[in-house]
Protein backbone atom coordinates (compact mmCIF):
# COMPACT_ATOMS: atom_id res chain seq x y z
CA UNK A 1 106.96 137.40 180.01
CA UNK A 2 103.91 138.90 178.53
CA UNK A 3 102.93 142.39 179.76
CA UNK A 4 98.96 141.83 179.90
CA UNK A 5 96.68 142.14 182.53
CA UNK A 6 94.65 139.17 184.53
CA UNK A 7 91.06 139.58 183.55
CA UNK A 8 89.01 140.18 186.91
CA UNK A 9 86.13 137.71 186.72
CA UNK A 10 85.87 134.47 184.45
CA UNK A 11 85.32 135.50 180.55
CA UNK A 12 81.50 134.66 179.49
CA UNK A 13 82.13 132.49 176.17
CA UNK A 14 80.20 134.73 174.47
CA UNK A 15 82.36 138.06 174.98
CA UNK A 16 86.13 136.87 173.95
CA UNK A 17 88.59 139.73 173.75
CA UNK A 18 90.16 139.56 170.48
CA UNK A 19 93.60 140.10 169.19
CA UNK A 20 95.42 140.25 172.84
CA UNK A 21 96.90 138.39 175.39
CA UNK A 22 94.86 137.50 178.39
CA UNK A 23 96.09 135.34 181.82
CA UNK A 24 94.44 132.12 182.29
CA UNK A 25 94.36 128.88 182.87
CA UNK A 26 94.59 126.09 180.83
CA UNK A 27 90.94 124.77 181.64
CA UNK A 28 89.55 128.26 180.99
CA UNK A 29 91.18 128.44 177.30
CA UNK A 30 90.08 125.11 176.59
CA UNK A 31 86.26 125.64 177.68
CA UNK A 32 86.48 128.49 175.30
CA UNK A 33 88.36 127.30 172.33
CA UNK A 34 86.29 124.09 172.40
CA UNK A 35 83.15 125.63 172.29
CA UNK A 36 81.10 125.03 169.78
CA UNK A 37 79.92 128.68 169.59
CA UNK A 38 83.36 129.92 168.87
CA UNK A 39 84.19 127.93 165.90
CA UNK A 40 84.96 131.15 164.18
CA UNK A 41 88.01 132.33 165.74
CA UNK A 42 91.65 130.94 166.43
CA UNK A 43 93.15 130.32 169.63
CA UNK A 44 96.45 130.48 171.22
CA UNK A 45 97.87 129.39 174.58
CA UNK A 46 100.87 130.41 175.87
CA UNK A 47 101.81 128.93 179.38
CA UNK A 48 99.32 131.19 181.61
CA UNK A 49 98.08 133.09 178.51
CA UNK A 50 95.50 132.89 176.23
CA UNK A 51 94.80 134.79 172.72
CA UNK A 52 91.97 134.27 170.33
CA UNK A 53 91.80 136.17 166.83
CA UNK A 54 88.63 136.24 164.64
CA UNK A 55 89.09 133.61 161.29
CA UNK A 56 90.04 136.61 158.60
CA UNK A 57 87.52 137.06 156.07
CA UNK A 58 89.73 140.33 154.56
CA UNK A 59 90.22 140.16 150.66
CA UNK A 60 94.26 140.45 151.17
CA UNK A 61 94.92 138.21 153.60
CA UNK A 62 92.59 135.13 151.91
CA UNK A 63 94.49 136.30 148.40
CA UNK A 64 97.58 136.00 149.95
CA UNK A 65 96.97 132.32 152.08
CA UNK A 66 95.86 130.95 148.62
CA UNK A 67 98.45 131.75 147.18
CA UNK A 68 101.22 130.78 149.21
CA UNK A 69 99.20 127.10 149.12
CA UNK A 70 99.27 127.13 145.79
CA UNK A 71 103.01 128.04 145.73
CA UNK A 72 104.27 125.11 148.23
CA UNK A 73 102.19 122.30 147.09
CA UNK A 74 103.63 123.17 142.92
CA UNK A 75 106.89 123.69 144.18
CA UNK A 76 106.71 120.34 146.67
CA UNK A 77 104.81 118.28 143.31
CA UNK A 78 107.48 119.31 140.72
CA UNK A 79 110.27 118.13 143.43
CA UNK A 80 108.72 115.06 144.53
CA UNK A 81 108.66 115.79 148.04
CA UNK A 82 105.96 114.42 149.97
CA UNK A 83 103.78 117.02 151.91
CA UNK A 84 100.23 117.24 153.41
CA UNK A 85 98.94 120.57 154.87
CA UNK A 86 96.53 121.98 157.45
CA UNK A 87 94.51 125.38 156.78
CA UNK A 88 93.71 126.52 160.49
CA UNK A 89 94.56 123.33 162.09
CA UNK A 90 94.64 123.18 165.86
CA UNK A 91 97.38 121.92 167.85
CA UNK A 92 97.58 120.87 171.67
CA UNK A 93 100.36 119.96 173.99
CA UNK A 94 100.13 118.50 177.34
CA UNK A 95 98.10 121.52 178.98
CA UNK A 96 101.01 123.88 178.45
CA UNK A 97 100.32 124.84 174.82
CA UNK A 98 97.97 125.44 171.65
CA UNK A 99 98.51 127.17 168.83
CA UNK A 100 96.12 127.22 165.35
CA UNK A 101 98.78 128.96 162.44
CA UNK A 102 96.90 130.08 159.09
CA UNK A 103 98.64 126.55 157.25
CA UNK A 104 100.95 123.93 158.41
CA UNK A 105 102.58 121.27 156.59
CA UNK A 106 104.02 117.95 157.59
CA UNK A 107 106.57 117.25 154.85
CA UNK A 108 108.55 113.75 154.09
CA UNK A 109 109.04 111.06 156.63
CA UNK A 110 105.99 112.68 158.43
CA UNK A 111 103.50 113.57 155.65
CA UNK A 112 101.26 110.87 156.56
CA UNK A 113 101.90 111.07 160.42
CA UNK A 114 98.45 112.51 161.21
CA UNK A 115 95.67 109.98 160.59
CA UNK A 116 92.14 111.30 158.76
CA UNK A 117 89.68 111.77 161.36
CA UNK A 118 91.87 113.81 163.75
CA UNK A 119 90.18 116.73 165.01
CA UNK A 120 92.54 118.76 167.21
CA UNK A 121 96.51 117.18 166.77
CA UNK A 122 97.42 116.26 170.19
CA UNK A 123 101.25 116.84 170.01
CA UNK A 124 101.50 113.99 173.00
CA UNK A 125 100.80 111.42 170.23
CA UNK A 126 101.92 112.78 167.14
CA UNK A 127 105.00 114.75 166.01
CA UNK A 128 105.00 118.44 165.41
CA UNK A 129 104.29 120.12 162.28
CA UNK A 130 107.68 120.64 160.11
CA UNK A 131 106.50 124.36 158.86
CA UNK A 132 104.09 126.52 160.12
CA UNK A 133 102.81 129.83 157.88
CA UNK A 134 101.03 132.98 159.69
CA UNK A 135 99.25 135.14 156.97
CA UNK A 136 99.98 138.72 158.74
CA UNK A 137 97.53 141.37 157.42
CA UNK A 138 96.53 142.97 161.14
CA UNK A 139 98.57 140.72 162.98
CA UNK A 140 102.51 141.18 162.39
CA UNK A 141 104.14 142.47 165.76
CA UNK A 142 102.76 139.79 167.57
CA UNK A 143 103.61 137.39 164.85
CA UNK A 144 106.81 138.35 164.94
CA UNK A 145 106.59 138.34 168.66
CA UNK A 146 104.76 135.95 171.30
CA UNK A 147 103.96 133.47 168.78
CA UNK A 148 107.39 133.39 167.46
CA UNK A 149 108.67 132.66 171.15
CA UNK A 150 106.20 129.92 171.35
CA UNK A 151 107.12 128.26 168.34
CA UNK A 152 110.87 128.16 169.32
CA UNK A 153 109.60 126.66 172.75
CA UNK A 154 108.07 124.08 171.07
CA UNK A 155 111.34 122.95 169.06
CA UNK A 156 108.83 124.09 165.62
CA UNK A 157 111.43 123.28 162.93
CA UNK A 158 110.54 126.38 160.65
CA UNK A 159 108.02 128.89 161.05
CA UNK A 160 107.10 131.90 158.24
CA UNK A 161 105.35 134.94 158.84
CA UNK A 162 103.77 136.74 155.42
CA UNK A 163 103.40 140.37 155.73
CA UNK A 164 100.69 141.32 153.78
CA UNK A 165 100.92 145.01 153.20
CA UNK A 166 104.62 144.94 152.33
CA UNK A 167 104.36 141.16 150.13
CA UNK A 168 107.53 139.98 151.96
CA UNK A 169 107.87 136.82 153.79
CA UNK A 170 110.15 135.95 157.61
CA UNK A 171 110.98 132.86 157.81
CA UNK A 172 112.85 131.64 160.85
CA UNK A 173 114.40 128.28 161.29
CA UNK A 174 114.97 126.87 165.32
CA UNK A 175 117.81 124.85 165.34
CA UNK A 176 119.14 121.66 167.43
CA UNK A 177 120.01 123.97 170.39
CA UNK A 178 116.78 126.07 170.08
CA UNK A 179 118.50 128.87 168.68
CA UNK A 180 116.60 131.22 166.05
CA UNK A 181 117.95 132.01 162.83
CA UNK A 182 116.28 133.72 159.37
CA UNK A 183 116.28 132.27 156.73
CA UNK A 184 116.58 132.71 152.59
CA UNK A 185 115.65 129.44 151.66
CA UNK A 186 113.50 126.58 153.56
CA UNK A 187 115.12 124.09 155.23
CA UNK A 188 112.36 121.71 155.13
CA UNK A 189 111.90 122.31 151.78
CA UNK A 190 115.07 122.24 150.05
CA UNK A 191 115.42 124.83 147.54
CA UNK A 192 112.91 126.94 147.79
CA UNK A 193 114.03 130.17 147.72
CA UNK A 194 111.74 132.99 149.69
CA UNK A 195 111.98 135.89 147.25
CA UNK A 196 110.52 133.83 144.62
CA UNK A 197 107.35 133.67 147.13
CA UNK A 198 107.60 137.10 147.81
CA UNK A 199 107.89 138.06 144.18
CA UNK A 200 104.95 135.83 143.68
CA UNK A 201 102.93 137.89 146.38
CA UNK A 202 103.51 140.57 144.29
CA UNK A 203 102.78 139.72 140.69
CA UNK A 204 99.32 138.59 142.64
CA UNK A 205 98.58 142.17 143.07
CA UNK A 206 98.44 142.62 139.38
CA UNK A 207 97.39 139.34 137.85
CA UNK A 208 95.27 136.29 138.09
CA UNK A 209 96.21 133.68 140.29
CA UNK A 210 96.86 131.11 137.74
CA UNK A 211 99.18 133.62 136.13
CA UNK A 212 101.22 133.73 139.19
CA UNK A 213 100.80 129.82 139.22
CA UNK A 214 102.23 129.68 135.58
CA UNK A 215 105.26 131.95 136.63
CA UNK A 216 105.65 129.38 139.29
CA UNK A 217 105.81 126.82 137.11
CA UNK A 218 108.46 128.37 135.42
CA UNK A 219 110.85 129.00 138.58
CA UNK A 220 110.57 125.65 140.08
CA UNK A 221 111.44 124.05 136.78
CA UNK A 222 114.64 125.40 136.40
C-alpha cells in the first residue's frame, strides 16, 4: 500500500502537487488529468491514488528519450518487426487505472491495434501496450517502485526504466503468472540486447546523435 496522506479538502485544478502520491478518487483524477489547463503534466492512477509529474523539459532526460526512439525503431526496421510507438500516450482502464509512460510501443500482431484518432487508449477496447519506457532523470525510486507494481497489475508484458544519471537501463519482464523478472535482452523484441542501449546512452554523452545512430547501425547488423 502506498504510505501517503489523504489530502484534506478537494485539490483546486490549478494547484496539483507534483511528483507524489495523493488518495483520491477516480472522478477526482480524471477531472484533473482531463483538464484542459493541465495538458502539461502526466498523470498516474493507482487504485485510490493519484500522481501527476510536470512533462520534462530537462536537456538529459529529452537527449536520452530521443535516443532510445531512435534506437528501437533502427533496431525494429533492420529486423523487420512491425512496431508503432506512443511519446506520452495516456492509458485508461475501467476506473481502476491510468498511467502516461515517457514511450510505449505496440509491436507485431498489435502494431496497428490502436486506430488514428484515439485520444486517450481505453484499455476496455484495446489491448495493452507490449513495452512501456520511463525516462528516469528525477524520477527513479518511484519508477522502480509504485509504477513498477502497477505495471505488473496490469499484466504489462515488459516495462524499462532508463536511469539517466548512471546511462543504464531496468528492464523487467511480467510473466504468465504475474511474476517479475529482469531482463538482458527484450522479450518483445527479440534480440535486442540492453547494454548495447546502455552503451548507446553513453557514447550520446560524447557525440552527435547520428553518430550514436551510425554505431547502431553497426550492432544491429551483425
Amino acid at each position: 500500500m502506498l504510505q501517503t496522506q489523504p489530502p484534506q479538502n478537494q485539490i483546486p485544478q490549478n494547484q496539483i502537487p507534483l511528483d507524489t502520491w495523493l488518495a483520491a478518487s477516480w472522478e477526482e483524477f480524471v477531472a484533473i488529468a482531463d483538464d484542459p489547463n493541465n495538458s502539461k503534466v502526466k498523470g498516474y492512477y493507482y487504485p485510490g491514488y493519484m500522481r501527476f509529474e510536470p512533462m520534462s523539459t530537462g536537456s538529459d532526460h529529452s537527449k536520452d528519450h530521443t535516443t532510445i526512439i531512435l534506437a528501437v525503431g533502427l533496431f525494429a526496421a533492420l529486423q523487420g518487426i512491425s512496431i508503432n510507438g506512443h511519446d506520452a500516450c495516456s492509458y485508461r482502464h475501467s476506473k481502476t487505472y491510468e498511467f502516461q509512460p515517457d514511450i510505449s510501443y505496440y509491436i507485431g500482431e498489435n502494431a496497428n491495434a490502436i486506430p488514428w484518432g484515439t485520444r486517450v487508449i481505453d484499455l476496455d477496447l484495446y489491448p495493452l501496450p507490449n513495452l512501456a519506457i520511463e525516462i528516469s532523470d528525477t524520477s527513479l525510486p518511484d519508477d522502480l517502485g509504485v509504477k513498477r507494481l502497477q505495471y505488473e497489475d496490469m499484466g504489462l508484458r515488459e516495462y524499462w526504466v532508463v536511469d539517466v544519471q548512471a546511462s543504464q537501463i531496468f528492464a523487467f519482464s511480467v510473466e504468465v503468472d504475474r511474476s517479475n523478472r529482469r531482463l538482458q535482452e527484450s522479450q518483445v523484441l527479440p534480440g535486442l540486447k540492453l547494454e548495447i542501449l546502455e552503451q548507446a546512452l553513453q557514447r550520446s554523452r560524447q557525440e552527435p546523435q547520428s553518430a550514436t545512430t551510425a554505431w547502431l547501425m553497426t550492432q544491429f547488423s551483425k
